[in-house]
N, C-alpha and C. Protein backbone atom coordinates (compact mmCIF):
# COMPACT_ATOMS: atom_id res chain seq x y z
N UNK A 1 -37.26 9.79 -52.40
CA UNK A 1 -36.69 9.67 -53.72
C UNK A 1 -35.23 9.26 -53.58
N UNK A 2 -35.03 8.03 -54.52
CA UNK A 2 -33.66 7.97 -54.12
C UNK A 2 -32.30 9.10 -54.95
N UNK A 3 -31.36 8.40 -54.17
CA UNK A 3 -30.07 9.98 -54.84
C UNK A 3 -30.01 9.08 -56.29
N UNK A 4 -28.95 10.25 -56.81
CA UNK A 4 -28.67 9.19 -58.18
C UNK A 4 -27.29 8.86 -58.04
N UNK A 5 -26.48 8.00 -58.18
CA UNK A 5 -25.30 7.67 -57.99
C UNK A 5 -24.30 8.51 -59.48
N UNK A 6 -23.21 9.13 -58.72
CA UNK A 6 -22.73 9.47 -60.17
C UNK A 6 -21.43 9.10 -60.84
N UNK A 7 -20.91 8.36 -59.18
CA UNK A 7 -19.22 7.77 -59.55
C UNK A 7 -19.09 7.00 -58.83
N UNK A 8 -18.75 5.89 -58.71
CA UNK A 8 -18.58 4.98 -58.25
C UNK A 8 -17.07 4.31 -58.71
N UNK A 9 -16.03 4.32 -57.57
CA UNK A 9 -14.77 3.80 -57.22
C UNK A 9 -14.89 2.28 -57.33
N UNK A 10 -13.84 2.18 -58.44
CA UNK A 10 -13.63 0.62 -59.09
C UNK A 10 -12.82 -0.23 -57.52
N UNK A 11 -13.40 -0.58 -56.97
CA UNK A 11 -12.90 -1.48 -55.88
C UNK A 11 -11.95 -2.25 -56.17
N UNK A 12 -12.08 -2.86 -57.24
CA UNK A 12 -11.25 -4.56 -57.92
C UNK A 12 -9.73 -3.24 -58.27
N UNK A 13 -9.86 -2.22 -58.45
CA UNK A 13 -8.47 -1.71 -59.11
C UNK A 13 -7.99 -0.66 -57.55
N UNK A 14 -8.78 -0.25 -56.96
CA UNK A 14 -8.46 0.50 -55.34
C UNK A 14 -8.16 -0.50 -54.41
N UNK A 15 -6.93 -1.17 -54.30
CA UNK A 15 -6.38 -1.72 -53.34
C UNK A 15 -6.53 -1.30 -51.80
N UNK A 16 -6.68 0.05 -51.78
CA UNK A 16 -6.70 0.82 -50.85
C UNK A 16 -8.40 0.92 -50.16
N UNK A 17 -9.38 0.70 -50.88
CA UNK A 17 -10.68 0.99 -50.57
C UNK A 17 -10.40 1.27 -49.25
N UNK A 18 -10.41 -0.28 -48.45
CA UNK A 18 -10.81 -0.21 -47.03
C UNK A 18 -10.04 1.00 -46.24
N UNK A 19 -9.40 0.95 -46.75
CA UNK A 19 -7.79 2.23 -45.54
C UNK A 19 -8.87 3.79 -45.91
N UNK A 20 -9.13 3.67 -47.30
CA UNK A 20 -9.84 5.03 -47.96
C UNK A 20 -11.20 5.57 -46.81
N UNK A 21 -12.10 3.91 -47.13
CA UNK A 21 -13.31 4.18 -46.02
C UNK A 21 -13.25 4.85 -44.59
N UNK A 22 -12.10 3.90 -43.67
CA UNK A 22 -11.69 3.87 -42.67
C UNK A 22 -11.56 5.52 -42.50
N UNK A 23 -10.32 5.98 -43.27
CA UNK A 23 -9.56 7.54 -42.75
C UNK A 23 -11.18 8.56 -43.15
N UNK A 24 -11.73 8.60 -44.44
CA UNK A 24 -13.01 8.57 -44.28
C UNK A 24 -14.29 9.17 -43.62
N UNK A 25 -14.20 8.07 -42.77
CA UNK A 25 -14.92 7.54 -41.61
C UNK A 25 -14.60 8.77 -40.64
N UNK A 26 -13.50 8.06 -40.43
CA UNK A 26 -12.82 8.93 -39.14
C UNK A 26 -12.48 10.40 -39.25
N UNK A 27 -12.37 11.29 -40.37
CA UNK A 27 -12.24 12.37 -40.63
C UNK A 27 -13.10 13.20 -41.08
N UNK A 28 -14.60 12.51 -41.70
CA UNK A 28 -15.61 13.23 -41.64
C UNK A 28 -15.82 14.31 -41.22
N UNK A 29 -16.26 15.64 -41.89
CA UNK A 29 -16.74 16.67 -40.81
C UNK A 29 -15.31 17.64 -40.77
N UNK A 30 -14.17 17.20 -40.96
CA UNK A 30 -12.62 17.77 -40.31
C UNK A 30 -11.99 18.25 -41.85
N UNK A 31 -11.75 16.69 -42.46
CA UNK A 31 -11.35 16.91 -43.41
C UNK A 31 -11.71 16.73 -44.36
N UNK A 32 -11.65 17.45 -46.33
CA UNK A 32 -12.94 17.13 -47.57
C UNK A 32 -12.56 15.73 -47.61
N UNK A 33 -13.47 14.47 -48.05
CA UNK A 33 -13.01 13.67 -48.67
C UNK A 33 -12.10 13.85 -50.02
N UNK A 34 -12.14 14.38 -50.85
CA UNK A 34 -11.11 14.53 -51.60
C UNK A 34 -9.90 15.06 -51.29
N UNK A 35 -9.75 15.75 -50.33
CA UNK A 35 -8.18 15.95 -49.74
C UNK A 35 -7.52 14.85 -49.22
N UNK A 36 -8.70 14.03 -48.19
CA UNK A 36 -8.40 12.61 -47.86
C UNK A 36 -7.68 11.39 -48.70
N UNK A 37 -8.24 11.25 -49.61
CA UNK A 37 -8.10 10.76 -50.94
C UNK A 37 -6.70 11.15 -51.43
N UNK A 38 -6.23 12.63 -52.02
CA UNK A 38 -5.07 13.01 -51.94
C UNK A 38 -4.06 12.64 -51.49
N UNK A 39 -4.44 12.85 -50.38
CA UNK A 39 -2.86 12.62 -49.10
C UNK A 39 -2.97 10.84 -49.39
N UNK A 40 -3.76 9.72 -48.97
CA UNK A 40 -3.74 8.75 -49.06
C UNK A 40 -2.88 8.03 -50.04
N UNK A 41 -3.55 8.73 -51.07
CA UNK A 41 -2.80 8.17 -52.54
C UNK A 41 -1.76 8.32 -52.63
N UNK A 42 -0.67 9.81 -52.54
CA UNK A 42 0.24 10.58 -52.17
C UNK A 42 1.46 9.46 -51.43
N UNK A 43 0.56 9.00 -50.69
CA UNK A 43 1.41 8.26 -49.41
C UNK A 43 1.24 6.91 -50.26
N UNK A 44 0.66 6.24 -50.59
CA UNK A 44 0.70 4.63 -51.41
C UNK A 44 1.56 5.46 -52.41
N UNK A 45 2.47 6.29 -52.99
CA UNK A 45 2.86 6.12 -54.36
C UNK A 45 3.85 6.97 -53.66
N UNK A 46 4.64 6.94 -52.82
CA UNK A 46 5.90 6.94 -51.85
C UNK A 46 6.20 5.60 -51.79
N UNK A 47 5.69 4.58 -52.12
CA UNK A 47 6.19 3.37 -51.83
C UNK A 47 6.80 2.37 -52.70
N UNK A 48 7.82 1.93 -52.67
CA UNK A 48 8.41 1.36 -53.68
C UNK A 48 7.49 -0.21 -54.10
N UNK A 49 7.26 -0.71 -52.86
CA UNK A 49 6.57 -2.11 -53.39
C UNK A 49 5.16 -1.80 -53.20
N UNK A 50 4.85 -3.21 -54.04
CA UNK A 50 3.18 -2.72 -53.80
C UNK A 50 2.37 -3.18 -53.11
N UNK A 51 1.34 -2.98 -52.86
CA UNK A 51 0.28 -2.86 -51.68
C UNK A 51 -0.24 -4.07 -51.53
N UNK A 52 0.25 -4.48 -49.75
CA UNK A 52 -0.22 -5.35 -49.47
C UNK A 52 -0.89 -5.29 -48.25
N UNK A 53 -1.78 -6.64 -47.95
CA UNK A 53 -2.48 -6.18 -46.46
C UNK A 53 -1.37 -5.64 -45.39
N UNK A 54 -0.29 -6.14 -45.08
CA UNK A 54 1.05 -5.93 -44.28
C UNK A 54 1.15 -4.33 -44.54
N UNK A 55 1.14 -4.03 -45.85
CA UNK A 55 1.80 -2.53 -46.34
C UNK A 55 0.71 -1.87 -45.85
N UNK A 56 -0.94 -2.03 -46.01
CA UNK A 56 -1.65 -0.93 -45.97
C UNK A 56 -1.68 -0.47 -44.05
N UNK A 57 -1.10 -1.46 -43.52
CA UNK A 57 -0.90 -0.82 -42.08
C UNK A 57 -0.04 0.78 -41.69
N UNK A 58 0.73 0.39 -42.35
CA UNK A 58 2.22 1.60 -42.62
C UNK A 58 1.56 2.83 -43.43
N UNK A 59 0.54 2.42 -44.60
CA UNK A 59 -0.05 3.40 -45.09
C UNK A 59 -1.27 4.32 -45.07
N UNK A 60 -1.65 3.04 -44.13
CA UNK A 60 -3.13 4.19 -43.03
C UNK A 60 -2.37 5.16 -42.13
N UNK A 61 -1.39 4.50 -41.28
CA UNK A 61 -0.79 5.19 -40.84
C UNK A 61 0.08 6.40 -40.54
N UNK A 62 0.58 6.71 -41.65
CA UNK A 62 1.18 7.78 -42.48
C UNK A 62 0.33 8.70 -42.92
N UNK A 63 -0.75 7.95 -43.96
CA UNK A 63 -2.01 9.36 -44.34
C UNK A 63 -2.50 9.64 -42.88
N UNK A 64 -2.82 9.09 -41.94
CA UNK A 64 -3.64 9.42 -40.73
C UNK A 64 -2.83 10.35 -40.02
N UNK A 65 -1.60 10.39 -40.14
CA UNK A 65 -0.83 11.26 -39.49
C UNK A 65 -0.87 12.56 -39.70
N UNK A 66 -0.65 12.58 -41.27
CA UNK A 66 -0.27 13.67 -42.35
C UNK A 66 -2.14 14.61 -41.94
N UNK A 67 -2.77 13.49 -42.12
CA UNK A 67 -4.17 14.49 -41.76
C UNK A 67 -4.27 14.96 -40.62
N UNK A 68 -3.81 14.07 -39.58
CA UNK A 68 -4.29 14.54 -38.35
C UNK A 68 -3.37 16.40 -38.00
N UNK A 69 -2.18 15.95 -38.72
CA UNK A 69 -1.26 17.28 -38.84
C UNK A 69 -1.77 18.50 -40.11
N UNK A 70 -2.58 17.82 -40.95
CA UNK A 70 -3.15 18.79 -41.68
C UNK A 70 -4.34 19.69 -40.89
N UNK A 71 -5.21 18.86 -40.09
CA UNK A 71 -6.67 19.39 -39.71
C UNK A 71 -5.93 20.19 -38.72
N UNK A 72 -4.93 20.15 -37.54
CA UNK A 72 -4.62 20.24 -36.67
C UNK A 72 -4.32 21.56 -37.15
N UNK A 73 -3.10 21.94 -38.13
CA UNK A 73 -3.12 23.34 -38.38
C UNK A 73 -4.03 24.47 -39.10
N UNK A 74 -5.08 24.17 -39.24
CA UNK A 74 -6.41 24.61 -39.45
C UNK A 74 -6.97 24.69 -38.14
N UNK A 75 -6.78 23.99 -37.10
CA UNK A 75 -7.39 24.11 -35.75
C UNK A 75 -8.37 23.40 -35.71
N UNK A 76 -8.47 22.94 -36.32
CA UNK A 76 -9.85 21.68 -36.50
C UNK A 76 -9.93 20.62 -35.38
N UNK A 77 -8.55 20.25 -35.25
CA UNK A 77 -8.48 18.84 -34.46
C UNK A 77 -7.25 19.05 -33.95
N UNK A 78 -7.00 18.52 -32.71
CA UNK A 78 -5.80 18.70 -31.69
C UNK A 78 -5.22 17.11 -31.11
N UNK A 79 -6.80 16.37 -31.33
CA UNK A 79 -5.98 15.15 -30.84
C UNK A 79 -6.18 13.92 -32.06
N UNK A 80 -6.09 13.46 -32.19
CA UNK A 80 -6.20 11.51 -32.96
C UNK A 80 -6.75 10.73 -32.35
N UNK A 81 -7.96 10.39 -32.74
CA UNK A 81 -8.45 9.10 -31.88
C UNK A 81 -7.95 7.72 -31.87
């Protein structure tokens, strides 16, 4: 039986999708997706200009940090892949 879908993220207006998937991806299991989400956003709206492929490097980067330092003091995770 299939699931039923109940929300679905406007892509054309989430500049961010891919960085979203990615951290995601990689944090599965560690951290909620909605905390993920949080911090991400958090970190794009620290930024004075707006989001470009160039920018979302600086801004994976930053949320990936902030998580890896979030899970880390929970004891979850010690290193960053």
């Amino acid at each position: 039986m299939a699931t039923e879908i109940t929300a679905i993220r406007n892509i054309e207006a989430d500049y961010l999708w891919s960085v979203r998937e990615d951290l995601q991806s990689r944090f599965a299991g560690i951290v909620a997706a909605e905390m993920i989400d949080d911090v991400l956003d958090y970190v794009a709206s620290n930024r004075s200009a707006r989001v470009t492929a160039f920018s979302k490097i600086f801004i994976e980067r930053e949320a990936a940090e902030a998580l890896v330092s979030l899970a880390g003091t929970r004891g979850e995770l010690s290193l960053a892949a």
